[in-house]
N, C-alpha and C. Protein backbone atom coordinates (compact mmCIF):
# COMPACT_ATOMS: atom_id res chain seq x y z
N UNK A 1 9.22 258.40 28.98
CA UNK A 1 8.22 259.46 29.05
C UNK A 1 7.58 259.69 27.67
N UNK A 2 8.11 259.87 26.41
CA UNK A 2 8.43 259.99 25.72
C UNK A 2 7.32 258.94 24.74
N UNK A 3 7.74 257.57 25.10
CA UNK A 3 6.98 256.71 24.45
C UNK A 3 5.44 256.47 25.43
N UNK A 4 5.40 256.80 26.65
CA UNK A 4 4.28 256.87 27.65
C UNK A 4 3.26 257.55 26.66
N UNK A 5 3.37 258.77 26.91
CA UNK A 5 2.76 259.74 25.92
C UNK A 5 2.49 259.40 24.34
N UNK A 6 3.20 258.90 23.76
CA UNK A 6 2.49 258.42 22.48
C UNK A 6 1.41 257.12 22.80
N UNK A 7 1.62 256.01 23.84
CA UNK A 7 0.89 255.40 23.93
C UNK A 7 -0.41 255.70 24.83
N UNK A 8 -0.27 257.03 25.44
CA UNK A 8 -1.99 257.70 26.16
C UNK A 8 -2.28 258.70 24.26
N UNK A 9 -1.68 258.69 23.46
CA UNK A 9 -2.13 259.09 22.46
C UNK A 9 -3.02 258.40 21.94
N UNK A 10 -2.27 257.09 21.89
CA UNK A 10 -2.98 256.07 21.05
C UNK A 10 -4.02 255.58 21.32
N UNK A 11 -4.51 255.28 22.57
CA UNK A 11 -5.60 255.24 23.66
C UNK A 11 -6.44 256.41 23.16
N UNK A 12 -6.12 257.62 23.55
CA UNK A 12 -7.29 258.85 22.75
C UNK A 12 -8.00 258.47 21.73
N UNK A 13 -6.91 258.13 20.33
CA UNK A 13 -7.31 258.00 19.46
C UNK A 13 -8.43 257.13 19.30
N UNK A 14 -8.19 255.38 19.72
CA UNK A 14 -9.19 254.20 19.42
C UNK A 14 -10.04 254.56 20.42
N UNK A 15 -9.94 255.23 21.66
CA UNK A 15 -11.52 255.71 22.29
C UNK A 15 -12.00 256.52 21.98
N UNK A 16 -11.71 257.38 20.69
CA UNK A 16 -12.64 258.42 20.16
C UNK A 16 -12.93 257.30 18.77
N UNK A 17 -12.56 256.63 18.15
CA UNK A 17 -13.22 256.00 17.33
C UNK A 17 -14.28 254.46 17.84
N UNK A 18 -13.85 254.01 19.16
CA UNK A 18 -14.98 253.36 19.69
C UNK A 18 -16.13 254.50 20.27
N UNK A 19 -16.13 255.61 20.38
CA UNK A 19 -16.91 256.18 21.31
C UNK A 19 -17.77 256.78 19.87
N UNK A 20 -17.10 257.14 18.83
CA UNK A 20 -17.95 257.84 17.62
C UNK A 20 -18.49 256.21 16.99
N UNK A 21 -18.03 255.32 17.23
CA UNK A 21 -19.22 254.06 16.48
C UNK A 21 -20.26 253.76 17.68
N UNK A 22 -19.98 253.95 18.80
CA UNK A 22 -21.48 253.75 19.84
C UNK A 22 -22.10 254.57 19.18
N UNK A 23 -22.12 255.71 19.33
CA UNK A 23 -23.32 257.07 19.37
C UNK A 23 -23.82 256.50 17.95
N UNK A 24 -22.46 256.07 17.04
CA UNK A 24 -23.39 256.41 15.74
C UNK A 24 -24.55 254.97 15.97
N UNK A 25 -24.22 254.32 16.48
CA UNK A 25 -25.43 252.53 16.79
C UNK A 25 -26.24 252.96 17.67
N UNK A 26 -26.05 254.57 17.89
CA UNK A 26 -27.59 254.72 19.05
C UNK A 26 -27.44 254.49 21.12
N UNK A 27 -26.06 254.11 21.04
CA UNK A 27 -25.66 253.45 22.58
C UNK A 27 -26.14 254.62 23.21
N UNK A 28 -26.43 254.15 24.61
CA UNK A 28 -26.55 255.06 25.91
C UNK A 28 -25.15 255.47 26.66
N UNK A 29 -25.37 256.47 27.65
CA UNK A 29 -24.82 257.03 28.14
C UNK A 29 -23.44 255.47 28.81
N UNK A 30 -24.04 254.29 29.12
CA UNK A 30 -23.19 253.75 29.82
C UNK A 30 -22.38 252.77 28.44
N UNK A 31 -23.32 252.46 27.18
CA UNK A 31 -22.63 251.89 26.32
C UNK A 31 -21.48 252.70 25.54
N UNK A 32 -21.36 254.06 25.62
CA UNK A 32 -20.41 254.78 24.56
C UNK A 32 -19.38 254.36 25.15
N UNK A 33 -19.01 254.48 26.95
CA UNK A 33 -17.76 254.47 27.40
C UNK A 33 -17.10 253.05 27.60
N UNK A 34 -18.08 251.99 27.70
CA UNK A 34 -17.81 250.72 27.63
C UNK A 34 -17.18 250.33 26.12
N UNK A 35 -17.89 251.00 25.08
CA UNK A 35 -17.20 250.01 23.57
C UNK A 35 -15.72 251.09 23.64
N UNK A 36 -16.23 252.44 23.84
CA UNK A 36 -14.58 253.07 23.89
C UNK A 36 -13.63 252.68 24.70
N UNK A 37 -14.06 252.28 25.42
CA UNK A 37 -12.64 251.58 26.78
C UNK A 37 -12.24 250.54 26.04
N UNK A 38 -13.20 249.42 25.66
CA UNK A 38 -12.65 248.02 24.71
C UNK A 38 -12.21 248.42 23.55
N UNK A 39 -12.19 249.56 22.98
CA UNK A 39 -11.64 249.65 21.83
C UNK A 39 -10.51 249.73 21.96
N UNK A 40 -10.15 251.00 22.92
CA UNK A 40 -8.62 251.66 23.18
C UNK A 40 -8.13 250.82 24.06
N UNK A 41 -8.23 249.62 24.80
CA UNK A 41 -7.45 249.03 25.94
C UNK A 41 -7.82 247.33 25.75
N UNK A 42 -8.73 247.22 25.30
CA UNK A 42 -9.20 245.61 24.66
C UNK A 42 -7.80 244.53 24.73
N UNK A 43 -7.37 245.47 23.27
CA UNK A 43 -5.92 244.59 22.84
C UNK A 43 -4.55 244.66 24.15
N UNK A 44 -4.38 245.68 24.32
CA UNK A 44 -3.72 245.33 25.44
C UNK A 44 -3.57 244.50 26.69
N UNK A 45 -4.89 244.59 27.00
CA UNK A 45 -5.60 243.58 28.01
C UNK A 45 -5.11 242.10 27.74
N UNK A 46 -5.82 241.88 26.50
CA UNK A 46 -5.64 240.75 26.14
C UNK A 46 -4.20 240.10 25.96
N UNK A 47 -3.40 241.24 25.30
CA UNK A 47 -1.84 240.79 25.34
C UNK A 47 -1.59 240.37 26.94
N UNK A 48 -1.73 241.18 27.65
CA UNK A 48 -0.82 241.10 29.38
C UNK A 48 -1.68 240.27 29.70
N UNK A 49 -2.66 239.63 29.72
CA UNK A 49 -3.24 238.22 30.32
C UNK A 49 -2.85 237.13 29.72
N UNK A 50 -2.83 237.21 28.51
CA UNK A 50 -1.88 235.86 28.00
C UNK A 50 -0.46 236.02 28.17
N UNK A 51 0.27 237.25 28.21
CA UNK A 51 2.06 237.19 29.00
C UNK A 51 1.64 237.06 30.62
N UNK A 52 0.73 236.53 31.35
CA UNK A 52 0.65 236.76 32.59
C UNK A 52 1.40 237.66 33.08
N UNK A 53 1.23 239.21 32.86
CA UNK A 53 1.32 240.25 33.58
C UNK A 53 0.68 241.31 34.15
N UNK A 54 0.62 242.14 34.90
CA UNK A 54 -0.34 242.91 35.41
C UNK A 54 -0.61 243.63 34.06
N UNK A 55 -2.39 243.78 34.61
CA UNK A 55 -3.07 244.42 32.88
C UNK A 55 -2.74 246.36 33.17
N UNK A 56 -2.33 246.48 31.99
CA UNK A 56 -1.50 247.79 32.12
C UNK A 56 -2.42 249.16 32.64
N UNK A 57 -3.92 249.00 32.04
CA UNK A 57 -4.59 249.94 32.73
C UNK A 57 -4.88 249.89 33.85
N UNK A 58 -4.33 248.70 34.86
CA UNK A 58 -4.51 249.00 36.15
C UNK A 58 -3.50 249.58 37.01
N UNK A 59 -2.49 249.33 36.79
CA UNK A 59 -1.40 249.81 37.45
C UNK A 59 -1.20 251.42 36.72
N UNK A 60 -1.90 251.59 35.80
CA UNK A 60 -1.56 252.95 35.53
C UNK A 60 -2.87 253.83 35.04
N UNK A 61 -3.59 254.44 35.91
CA UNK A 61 -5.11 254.75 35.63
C UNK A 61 -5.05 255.82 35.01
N UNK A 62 -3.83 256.71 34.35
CA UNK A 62 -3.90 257.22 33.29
C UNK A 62 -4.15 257.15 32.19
N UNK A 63 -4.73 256.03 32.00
CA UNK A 63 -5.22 255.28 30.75
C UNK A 63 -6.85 255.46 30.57
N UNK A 64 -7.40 255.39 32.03
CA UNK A 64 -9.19 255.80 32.05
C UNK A 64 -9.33 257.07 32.21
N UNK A 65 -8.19 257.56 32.85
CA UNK A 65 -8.59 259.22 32.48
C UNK A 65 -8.86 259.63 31.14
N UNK A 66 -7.74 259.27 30.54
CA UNK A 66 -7.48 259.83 28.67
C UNK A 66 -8.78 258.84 27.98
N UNK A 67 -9.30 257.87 28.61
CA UNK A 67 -10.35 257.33 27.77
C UNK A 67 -11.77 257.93 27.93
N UNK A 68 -11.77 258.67 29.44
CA UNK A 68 -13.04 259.47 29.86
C UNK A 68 -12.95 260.73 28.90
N UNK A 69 -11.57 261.59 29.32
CA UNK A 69 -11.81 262.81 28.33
C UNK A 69 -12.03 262.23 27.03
N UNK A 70 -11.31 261.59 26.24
CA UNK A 70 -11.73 261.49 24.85
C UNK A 70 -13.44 260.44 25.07
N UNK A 71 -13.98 260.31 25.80
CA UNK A 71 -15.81 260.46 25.46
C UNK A 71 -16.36 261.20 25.68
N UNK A 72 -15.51 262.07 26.50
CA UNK A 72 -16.28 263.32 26.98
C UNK A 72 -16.24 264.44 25.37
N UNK A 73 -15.14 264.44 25.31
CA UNK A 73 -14.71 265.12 24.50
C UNK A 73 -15.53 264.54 22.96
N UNK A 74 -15.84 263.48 22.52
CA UNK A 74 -16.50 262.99 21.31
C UNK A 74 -17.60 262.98 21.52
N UNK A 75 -18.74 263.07 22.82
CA UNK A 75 -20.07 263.20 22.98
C UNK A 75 -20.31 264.58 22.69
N UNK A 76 -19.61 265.60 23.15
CA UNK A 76 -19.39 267.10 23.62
C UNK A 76 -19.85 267.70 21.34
N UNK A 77 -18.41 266.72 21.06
CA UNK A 77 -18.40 266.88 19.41
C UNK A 77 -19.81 266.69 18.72
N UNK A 78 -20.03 265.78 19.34
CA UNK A 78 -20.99 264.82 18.14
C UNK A 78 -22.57 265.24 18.41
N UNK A 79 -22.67 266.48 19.59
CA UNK A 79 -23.66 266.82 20.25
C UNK A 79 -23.71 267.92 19.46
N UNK A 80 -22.98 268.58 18.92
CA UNK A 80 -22.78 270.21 18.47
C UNK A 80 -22.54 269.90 17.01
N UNK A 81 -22.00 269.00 16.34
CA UNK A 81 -21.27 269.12 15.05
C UNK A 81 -21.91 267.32 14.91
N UNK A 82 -21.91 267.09 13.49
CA UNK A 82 -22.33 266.09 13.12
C UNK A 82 -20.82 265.52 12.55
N UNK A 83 -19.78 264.37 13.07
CA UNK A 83 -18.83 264.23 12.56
C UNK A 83 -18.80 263.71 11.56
N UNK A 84 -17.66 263.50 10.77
CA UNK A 84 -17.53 263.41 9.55
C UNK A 84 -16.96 261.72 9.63
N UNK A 85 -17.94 261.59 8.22
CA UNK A 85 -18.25 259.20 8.56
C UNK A 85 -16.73 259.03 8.36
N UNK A 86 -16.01 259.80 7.50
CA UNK A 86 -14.44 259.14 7.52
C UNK A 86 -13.23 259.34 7.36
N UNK A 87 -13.79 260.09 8.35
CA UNK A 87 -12.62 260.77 9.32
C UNK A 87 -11.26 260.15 9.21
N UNK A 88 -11.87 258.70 10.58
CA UNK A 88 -10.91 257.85 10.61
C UNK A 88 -10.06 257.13 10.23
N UNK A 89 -10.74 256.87 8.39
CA UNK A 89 -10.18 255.78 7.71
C UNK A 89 -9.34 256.67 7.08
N UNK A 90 -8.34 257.54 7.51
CA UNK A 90 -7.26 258.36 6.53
C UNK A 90 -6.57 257.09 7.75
N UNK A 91 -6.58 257.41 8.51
CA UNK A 91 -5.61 256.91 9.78
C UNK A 91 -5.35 255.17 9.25
């Protein structure tokens, strides 16, 4: 449970930093959630297709939820507040 939750963390995290580099390149409404999904789930993907195993955001769609709120949640930001360029790179 325990480690579940740090890894829908980690997902938040790289889809709020794919979703704050769309907006900042100008993307539309359908490009923010596309580079944020490949950001936060990309690598994983790619791991479980080369271990031929089921790709983890499908069997567990708690993964597109937490990637919707965090664009929802970084459009919502970046609409009201101008974020800050680097933020991220403490992380």
């Amino acid at each position: 449970m325990y480690l579940h939750l740090m890894d829908l963390v980690g997902v938040f995290a790289f889809a709020v930093s794919g979703a704050l580099t769309a907006s900042r390149r100008g993307m539309d409404l359908f490009g923010v959630p596309v580079v944020a999904a490949v950001t936060a789930i990309g690598g994983g993907t790619v791991r479980d297709v080369l271990l031929d195993r089921p790709v983890f955001w499908l069997t567990d769609t708690a993964y597109l939820y937490v990637i919707a709120a965090a664009v929802l949640c970084t459009l919502v930001y970046a609409r009201f507040r101008r974020p800050p360029q680097g933020a991220l790179l403490v992380a």
